[in-house]
C-alpha atoms as a PDB file:
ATOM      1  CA  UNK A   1       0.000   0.000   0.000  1.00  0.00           C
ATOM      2  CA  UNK A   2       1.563   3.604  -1.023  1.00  0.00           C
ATOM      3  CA  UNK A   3       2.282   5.989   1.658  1.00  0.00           C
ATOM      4  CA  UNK A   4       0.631   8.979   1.919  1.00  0.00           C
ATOM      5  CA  UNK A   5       2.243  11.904   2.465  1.00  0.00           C
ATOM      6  CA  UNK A   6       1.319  14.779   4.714  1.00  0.00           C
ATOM      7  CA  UNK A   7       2.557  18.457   4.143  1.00  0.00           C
ATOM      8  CA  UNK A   8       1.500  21.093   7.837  1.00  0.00           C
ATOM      9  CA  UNK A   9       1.934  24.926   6.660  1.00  0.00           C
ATOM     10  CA  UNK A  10       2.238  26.663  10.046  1.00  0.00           C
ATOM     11  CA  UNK A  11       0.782  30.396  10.898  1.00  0.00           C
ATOM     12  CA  UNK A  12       3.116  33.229  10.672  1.00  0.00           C
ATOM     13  CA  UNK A  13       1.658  36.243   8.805  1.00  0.00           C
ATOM     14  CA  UNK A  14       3.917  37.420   6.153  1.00  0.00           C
ATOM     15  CA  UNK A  15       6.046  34.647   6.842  1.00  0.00           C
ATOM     16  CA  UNK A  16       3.701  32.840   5.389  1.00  0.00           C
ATOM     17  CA  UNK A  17       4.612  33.118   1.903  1.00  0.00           C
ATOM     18  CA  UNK A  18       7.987  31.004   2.943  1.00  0.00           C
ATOM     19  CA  UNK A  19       5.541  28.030   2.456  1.00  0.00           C
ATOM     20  CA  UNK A  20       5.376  28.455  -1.660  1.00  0.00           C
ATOM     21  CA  UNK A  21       9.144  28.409  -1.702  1.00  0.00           C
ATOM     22  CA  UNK A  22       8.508  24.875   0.688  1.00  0.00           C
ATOM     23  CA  UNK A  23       6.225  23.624  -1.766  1.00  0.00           C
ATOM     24  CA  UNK A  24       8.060  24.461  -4.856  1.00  0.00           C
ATOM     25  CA  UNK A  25      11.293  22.670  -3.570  1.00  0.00           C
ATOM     26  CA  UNK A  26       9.481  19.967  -2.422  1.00  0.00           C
ATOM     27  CA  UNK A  27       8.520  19.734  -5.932  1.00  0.00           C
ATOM     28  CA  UNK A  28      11.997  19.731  -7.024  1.00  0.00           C
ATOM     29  CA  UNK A  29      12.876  17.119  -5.158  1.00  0.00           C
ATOM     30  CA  UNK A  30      10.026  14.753  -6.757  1.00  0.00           C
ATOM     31  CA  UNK A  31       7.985  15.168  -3.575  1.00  0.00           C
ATOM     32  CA  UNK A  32       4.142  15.562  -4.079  1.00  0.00           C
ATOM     33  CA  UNK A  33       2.509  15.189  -0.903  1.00  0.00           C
ATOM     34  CA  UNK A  34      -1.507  13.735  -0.987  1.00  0.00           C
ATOM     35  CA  UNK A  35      -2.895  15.568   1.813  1.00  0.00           C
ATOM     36  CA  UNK A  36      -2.419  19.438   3.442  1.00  0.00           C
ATOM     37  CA  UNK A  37      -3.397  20.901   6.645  1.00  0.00           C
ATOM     38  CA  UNK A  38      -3.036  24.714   7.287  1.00  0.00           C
ATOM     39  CA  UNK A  39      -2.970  27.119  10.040  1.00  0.00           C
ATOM     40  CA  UNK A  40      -3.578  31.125   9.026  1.00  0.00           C
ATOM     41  CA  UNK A  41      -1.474  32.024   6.366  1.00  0.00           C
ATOM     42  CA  UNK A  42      -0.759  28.778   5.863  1.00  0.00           C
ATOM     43  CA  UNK A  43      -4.432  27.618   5.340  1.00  0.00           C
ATOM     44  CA  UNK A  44      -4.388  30.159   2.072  1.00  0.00           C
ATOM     45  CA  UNK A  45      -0.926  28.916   0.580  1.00  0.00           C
ATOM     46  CA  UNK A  46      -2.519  25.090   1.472  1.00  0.00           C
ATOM     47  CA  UNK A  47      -5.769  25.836  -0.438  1.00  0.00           C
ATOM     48  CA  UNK A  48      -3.936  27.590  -3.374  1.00  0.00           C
ATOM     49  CA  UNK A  49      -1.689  24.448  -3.334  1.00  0.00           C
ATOM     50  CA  UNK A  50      -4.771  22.205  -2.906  1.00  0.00           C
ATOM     51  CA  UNK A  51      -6.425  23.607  -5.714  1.00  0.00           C
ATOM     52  CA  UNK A  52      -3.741  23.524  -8.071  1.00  0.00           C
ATOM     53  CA  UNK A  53      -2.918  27.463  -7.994  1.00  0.00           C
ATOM     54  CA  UNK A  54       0.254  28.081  -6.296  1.00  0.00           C
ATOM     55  CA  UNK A  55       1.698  29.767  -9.588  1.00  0.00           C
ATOM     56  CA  UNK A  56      -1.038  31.963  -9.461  1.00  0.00           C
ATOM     57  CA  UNK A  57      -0.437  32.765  -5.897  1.00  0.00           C
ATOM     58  CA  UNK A  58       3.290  33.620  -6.138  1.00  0.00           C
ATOM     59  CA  UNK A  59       3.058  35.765  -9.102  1.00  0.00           C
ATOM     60  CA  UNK A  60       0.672  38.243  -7.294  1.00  0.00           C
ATOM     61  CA  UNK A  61       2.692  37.797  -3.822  1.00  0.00           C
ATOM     62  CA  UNK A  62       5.874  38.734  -6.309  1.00  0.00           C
ATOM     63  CA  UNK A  63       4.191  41.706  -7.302  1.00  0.00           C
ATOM     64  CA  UNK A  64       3.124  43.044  -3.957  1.00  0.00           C
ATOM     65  CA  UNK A  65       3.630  46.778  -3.376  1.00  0.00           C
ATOM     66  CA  UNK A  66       3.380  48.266   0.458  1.00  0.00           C
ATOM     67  CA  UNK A  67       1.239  50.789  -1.743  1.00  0.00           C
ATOM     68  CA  UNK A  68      -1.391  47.936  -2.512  1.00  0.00           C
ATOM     69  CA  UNK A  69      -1.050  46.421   0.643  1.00  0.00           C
ATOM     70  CA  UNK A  70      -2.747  49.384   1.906  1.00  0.00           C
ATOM     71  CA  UNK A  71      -4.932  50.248  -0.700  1.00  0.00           C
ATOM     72  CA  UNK A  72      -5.893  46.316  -0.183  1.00  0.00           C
ATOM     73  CA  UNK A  73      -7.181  46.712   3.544  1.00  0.00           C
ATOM     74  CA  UNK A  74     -10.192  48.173   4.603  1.00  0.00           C
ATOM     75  CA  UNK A  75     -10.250  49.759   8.050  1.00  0.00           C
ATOM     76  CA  UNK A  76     -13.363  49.692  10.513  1.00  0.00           C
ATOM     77  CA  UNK A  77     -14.226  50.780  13.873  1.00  0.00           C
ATOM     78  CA  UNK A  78     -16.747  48.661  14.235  1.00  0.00           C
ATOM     79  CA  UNK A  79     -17.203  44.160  14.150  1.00  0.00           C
ATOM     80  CA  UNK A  80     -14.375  43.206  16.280  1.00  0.00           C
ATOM     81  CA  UNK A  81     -11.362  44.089  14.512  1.00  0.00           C
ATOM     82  CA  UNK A  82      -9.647  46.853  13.143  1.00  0.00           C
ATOM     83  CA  UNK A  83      -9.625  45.639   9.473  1.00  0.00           C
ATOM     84  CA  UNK A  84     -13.437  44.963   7.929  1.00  0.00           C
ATOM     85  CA  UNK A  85     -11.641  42.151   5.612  1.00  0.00           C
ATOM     86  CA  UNK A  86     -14.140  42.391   2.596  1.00  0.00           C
ATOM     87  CA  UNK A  87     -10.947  43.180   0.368  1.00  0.00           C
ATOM     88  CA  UNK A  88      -9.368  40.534   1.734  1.00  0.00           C
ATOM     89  CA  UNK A  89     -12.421  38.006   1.288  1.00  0.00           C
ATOM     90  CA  UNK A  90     -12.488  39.157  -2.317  1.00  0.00           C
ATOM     91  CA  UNK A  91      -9.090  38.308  -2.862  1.00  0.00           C
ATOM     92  CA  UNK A  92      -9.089  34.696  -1.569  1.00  0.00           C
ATOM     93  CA  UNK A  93     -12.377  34.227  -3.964  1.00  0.00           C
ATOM     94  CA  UNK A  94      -9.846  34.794  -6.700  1.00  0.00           C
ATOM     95  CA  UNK A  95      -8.332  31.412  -6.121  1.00  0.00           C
ATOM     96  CA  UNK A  96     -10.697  29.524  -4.399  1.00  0.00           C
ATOM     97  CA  UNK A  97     -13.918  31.113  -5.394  1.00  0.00           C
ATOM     98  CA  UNK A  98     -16.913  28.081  -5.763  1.00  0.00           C
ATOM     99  CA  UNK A  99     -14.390  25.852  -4.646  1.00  0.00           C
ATOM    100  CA  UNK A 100     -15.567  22.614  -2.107  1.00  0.00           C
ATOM    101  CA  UNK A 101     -12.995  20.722  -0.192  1.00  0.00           C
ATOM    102  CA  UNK A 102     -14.365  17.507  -2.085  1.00  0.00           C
ATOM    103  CA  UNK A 103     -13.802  19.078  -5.340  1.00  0.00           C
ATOM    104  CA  UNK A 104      -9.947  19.884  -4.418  1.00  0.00           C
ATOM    105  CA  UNK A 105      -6.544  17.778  -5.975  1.00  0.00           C
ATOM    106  CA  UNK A 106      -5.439  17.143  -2.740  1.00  0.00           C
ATOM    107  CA  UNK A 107      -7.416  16.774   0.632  1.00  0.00           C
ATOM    108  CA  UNK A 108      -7.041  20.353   2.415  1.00  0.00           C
ATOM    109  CA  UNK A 109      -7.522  20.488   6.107  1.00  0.00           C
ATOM    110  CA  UNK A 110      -8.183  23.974   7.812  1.00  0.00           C
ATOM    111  CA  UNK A 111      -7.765  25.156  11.298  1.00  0.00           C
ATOM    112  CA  UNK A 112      -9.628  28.126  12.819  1.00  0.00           C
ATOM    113  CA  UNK A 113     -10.595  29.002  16.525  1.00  0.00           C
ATOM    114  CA  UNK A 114     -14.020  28.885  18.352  1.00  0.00           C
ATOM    115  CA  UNK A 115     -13.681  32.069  20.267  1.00  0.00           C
ATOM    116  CA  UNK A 116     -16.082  31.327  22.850  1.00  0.00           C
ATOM    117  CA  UNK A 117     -14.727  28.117  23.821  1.00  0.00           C
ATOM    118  CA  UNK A 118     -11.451  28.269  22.374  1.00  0.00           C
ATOM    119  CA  UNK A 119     -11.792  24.538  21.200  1.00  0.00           C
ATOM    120  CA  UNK A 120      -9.900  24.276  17.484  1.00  0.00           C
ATOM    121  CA  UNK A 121     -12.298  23.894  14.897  1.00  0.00           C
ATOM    122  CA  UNK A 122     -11.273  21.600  12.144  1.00  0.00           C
ATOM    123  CA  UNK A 123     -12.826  22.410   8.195  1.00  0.00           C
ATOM    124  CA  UNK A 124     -12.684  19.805   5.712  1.00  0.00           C
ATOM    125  CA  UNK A 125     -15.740  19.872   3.930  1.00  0.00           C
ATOM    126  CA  UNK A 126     -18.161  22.857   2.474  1.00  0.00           C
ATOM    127  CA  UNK A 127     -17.028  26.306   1.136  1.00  0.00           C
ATOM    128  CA  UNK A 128     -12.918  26.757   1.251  1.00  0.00           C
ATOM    129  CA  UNK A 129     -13.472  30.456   1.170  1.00  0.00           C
ATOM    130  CA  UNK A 130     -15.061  30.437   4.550  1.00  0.00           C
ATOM    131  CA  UNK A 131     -12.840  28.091   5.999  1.00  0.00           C
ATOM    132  CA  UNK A 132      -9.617  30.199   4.874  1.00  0.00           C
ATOM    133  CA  UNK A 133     -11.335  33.536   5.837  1.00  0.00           C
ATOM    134  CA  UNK A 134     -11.860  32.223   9.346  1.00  0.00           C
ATOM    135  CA  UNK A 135      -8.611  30.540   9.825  1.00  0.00           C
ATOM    136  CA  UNK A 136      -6.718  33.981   8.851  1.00  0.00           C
ATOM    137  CA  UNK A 137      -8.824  36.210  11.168  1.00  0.00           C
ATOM    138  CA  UNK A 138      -6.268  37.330  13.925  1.00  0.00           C
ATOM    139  CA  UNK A 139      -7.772  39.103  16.904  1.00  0.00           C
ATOM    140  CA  UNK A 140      -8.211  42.883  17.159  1.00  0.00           C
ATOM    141  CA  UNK A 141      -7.230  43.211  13.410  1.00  0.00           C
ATOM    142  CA  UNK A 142      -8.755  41.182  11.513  1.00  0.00           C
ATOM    143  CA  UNK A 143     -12.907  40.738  11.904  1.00  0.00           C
ATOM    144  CA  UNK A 144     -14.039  37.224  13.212  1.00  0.00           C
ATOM    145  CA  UNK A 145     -16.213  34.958  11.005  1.00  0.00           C
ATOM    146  CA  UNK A 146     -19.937  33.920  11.873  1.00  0.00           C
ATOM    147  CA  UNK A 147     -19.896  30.254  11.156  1.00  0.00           C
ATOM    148  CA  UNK A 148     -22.805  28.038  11.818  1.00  0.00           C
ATOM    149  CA  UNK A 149     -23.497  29.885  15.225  1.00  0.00           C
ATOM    150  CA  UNK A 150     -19.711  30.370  16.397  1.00  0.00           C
ATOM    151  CA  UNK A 151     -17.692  33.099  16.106  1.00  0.00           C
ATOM    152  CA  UNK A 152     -14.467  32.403  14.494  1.00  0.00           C
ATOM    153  CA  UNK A 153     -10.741  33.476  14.718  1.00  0.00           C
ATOM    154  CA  UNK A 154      -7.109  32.923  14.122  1.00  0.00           C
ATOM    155  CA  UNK A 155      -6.231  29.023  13.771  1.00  0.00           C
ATOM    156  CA  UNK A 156      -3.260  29.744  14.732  1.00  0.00           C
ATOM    157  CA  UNK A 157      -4.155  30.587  18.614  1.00  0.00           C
ATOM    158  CA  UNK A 158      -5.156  26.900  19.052  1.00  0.00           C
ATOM    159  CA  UNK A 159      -3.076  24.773  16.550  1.00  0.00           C
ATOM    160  CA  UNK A 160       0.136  26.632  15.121  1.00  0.00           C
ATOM    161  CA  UNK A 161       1.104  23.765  13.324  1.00  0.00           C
ATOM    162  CA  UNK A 162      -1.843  21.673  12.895  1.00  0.00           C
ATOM    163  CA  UNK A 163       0.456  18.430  12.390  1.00  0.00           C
ATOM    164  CA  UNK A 164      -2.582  16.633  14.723  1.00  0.00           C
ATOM    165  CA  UNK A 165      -5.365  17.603  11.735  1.00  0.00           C
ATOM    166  CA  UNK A 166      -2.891  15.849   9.082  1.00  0.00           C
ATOM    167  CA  UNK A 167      -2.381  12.312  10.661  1.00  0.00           C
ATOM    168  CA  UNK A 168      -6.072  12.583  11.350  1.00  0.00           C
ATOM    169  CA  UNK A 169      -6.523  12.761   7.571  1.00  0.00           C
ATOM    170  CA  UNK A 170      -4.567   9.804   7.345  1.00  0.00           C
ATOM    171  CA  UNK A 171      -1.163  10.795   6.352  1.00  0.00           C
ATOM    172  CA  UNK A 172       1.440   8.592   7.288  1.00  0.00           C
ATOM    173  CA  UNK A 173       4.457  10.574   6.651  1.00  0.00           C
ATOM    174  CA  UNK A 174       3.976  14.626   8.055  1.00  0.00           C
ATOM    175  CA  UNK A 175       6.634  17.267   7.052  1.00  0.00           C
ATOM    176  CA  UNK A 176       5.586  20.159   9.241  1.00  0.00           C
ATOM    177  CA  UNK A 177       6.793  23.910   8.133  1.00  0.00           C
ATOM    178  CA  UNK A 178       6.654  25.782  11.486  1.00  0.00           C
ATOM    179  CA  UNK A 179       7.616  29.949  10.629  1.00  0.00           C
ATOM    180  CA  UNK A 180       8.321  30.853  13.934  1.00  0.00           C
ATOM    181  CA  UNK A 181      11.338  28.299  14.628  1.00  0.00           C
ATOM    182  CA  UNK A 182      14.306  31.304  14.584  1.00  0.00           C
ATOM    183  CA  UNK A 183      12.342  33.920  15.663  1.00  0.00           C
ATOM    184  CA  UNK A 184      12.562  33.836  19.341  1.00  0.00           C
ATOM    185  CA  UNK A 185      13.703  37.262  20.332  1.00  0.00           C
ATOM    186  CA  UNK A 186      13.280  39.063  17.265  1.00  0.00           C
ATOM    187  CA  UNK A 187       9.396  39.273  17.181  1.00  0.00           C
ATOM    188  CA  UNK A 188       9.387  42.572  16.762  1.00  0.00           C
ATOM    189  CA  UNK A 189      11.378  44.148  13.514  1.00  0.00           C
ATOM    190  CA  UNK A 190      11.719  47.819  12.724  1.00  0.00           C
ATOM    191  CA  UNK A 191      10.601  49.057   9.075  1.00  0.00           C
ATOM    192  CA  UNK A 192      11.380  51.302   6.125  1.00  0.00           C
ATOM    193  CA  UNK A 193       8.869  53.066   5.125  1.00  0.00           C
ATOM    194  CA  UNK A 194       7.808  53.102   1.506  1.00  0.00           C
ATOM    195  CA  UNK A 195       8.325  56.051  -0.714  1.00  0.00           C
ATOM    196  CA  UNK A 196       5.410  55.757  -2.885  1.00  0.00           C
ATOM    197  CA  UNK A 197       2.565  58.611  -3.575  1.00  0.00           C
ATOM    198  CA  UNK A 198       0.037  59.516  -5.482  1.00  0.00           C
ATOM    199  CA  UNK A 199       0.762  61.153  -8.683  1.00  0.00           C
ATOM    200  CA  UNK A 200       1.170  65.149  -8.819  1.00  0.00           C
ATOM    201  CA  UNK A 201      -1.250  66.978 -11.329  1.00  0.00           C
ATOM    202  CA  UNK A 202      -0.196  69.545 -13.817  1.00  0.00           C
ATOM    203  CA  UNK A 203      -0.197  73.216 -11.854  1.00  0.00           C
ATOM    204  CA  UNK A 204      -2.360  74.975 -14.447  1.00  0.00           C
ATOM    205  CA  UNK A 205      -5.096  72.734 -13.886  1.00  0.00           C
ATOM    206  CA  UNK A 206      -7.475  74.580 -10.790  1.00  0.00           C
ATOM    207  CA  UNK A 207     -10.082  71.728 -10.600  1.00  0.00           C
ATOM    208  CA  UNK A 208      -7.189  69.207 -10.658  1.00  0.00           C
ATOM    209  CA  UNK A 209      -4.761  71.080  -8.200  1.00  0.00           C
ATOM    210  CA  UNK A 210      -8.355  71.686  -5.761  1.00  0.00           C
ATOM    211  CA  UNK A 211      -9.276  67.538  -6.102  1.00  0.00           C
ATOM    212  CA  UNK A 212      -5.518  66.756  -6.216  1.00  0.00           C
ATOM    213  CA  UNK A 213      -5.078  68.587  -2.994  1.00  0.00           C
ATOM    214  CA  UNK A 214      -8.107  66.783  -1.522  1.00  0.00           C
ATOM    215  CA  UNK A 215      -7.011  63.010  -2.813  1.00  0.00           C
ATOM    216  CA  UNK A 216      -3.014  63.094  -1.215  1.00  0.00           C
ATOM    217  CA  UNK A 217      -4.693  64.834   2.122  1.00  0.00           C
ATOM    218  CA  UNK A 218      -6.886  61.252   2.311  1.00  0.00           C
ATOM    219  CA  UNK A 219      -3.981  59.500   1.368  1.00  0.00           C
ATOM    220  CA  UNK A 220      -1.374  60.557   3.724  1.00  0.00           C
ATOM    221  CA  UNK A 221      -4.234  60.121   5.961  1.00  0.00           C
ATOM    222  CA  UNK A 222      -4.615  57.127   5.146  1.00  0.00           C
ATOM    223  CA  UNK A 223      -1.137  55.859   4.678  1.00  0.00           C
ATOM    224  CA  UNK A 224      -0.128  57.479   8.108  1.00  0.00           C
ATOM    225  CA  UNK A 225      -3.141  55.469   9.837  1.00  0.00           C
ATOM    226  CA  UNK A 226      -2.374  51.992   8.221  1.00  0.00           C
ATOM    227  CA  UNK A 227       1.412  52.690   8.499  1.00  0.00           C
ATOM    228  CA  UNK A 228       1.119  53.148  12.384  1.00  0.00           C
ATOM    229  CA  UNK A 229      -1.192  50.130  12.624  1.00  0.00           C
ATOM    230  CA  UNK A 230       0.922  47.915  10.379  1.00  0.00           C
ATOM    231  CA  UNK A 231       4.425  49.263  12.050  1.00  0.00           C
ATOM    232  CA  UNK A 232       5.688  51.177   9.023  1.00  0.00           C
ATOM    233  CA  UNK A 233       8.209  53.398  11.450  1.00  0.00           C
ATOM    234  CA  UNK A 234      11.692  53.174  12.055  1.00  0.00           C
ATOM    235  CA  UNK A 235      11.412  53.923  16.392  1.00  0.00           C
ATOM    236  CA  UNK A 236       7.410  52.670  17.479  1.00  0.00           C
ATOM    237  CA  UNK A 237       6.205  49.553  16.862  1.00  0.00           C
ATOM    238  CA  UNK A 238       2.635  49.660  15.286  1.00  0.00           C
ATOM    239  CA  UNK A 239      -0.283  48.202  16.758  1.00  0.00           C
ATOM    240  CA  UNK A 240      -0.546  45.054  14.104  1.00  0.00           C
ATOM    241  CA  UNK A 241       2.958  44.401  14.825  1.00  0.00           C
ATOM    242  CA  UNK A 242       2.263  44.277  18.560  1.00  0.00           C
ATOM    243  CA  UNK A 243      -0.772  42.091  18.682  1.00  0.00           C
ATOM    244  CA  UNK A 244       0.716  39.522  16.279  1.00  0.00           C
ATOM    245  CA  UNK A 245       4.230  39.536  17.744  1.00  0.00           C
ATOM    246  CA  UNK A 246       2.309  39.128  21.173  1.00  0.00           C
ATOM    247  CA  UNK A 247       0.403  36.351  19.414  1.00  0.00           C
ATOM    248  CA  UNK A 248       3.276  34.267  17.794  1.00  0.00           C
ATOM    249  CA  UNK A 249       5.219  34.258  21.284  1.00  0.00           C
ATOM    250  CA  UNK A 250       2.178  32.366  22.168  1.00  0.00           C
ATOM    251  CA  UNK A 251       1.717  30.077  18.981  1.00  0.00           C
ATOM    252  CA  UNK A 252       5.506  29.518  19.605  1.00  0.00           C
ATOM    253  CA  UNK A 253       4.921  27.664  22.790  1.00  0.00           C
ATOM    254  CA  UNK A 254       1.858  25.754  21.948  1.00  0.00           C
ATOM    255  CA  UNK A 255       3.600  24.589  18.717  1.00  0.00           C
ATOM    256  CA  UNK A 256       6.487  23.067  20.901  1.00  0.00           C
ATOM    257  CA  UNK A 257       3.956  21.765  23.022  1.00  0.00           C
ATOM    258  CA  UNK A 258       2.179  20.115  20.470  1.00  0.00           C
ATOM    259  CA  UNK A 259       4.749  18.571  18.585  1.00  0.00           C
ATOM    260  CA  UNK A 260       6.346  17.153  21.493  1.00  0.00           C
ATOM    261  CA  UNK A 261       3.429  15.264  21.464  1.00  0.00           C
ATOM    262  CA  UNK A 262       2.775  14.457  18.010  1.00  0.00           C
ATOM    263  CA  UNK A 263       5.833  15.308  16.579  1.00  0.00           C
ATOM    264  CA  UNK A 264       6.172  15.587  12.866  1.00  0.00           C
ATOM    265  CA  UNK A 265       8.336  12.819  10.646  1.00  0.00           C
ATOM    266  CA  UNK A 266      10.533  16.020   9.676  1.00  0.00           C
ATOM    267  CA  UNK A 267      10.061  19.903  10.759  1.00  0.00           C
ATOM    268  CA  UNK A 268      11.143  22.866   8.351  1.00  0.00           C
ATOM    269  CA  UNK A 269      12.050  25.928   9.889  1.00  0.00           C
ATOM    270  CA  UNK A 270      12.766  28.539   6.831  1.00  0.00           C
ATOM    271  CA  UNK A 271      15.454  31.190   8.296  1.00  0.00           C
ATOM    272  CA  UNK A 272      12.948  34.498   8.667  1.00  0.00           C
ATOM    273  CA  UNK A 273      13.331  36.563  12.143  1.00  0.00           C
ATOM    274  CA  UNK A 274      14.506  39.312   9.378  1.00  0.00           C
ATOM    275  CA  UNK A 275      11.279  39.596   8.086  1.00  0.00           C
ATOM    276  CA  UNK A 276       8.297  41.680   9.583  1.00  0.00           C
ATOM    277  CA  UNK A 277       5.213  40.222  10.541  1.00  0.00           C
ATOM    278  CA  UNK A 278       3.258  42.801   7.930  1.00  0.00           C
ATOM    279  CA  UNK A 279       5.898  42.406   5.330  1.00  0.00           C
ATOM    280  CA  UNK A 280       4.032  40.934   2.741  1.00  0.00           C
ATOM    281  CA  UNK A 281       5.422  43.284  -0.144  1.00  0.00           C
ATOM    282  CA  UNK A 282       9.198  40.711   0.934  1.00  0.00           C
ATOM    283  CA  UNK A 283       7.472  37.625  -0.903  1.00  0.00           C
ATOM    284  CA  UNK A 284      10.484  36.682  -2.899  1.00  0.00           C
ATOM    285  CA  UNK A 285      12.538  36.839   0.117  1.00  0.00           C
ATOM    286  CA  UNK A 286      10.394  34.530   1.961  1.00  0.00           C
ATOM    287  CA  UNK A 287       9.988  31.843  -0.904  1.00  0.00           C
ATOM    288  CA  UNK A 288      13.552  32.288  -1.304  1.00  0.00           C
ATOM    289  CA  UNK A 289      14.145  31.478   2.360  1.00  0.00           C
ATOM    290  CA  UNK A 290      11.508  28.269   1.883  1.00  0.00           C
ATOM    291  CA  UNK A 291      13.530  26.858  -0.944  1.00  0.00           C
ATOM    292  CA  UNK A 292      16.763  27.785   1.065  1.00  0.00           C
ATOM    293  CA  UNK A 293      15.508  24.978   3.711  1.00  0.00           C
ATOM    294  CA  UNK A 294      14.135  22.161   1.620  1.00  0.00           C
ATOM    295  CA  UNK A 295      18.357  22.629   0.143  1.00  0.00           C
ATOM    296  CA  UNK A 296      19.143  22.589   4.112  1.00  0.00           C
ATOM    297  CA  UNK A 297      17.011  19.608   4.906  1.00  0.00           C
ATOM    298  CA  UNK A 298      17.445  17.614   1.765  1.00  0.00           C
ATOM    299  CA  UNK A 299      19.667  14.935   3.540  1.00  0.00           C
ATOM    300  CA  UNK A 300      16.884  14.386   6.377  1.00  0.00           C
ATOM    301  CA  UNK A 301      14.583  14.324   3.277  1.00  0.00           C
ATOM    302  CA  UNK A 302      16.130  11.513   1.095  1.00  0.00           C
ATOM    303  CA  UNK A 303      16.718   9.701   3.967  1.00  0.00           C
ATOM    304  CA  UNK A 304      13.165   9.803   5.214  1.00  0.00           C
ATOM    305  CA  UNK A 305      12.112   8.653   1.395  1.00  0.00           C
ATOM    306  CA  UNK A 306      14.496   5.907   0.788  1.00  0.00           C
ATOM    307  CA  UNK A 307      13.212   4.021   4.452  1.00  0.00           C
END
């Protein structure tokens, strides 16, 4: 009887995107694994993956701006979190839009967080979309999802590395990407902020200069809102950057918790405390790092394989 093999993409915000660099070594390598389970971040790069679209993925996360990740997040005051998330829900109907967990390539497990009870909830049947937009949902920024009477969060706060929801799934062989390996002491990075503005109008124009004036007000505005939020400054970190660094301290203890446990047949740890938490315009860094690690690991690899 084959083996199947298991593939656990850990939480870890922007770190996240580490996971496609995983996946694409993996692939160099001849490795195809059957079944994925995904925490956060790593729920979205596992249903990309699951439904055949990881190209897809990288090529937009390659051509991230820190201009369009703002213009990509709407702000709220109002629903439990700071960000509304409608852009973002729009965005992961782009690649998973209609799509069932029966109808996937690969069976795709999902993680999010009852947060009443704080029980793990696990998704692997019904509407990916919801499952995704409920597993990425961290606390105070992102707004929770309504799901069949619960209110859902974060999958990360209950199962970092959801290696438990893979061997449940019946893999036999589990390679487990955890993000937040190297990062102990170095939660918190310091930024650059981006240069980009909106485009100056010709002076002779009135009407122009008038709505010009009026459009880079609301867009400093704006930018000097999301930048503080998303810790965009060289001295103070921002308020994103503070509830998720807060967060991942936490994840990193319940992952080694967990997986002394259930430990993993083989644990990646991609090399990314230099990265931000909100640094999603770094993807080719991060995927860069990924495929740095499946190089690192390949001995542990072959050797697991040839058993």
């Amino acid at each position: 009887m084959e083996m199947k093999i298991g593939l656990v993409l850990g939480s870890g915000a922007a770190r996240g995107w580490a996971h496609i660099g995983i996946i694409n070594g993996l692939a160099e390598m001849g490795i195809e694994p059957d079944i994925v389970s995904g925490s956060s971040i790593g729920a979205l790069v596992g249903a990309a993956y699951a439904a055949d679209k990881v190209d897809l993925l990288q090529a937009w996360a390659c051509s991230l701006t820190w201009k369009e990740i703002i213009r990509f997040l709407d702000p709220t005051l109002l629903g439990g979190g700071l960000i509304q998330g409608d852009r973002l829900t729009d965005f992961i109907s782009e690649y998973v839009k209609n799509l069932e967990f029966e109808s996937l390539k690969r069976q795709l497990g999902v993680v999010a967080t009852d947060l009443e009870t704080g029980r793990e909830i696990w998704f692997r049947e019904g509407p990916v979309m919801e499952a995704v937009r409920a597993s990425i949902s961290l606390p105070g920024l992102f707004t929770p999802l309504r799901h069949e009477g619960r209110w859902l969060v974060d999958g990360g706060l209950a199962n970092p590395v959801p290696v438990s929801l893979c061997r449940a799934m019946g893999a036999d062989i589990v390679i487990a990407v955890n993000l937040n390996g190297d990062i102990l002491g170095k939660h918190l990075r310091q930024n650059d902020m981006n240069d980009d503005k909106p485009a100056e109008v010709r002076e002779d124009d009135l009407w122009g200069r008038i709505t010009g004036q009026m459009m880079n007000s609301l867009y400093a505005r704006k930018q000097e809102l999301m930048s503080h939020l998303l810790g965009k400054n060289r001295n103070v970190p921002g308020l994103y950057e503070v509830l998720a660094s807060s967060i991942n301290i936490m994840q990193d203890r319940i992952t080694r918790s967990r997986m002394a446990g259930d430990p993993p047949d083989v644990i990646l740890t991609p090399r990314l405390s230099r990265l931000g938490l909100m640094e999603f315009d770094e993807a080719e860094m991060a995927i860069d790092e990924g495929l740095k690690e499946i190089r690192r690991m390949r001995p542990a690899l072959e050797q697991l394989f040839n058993n």
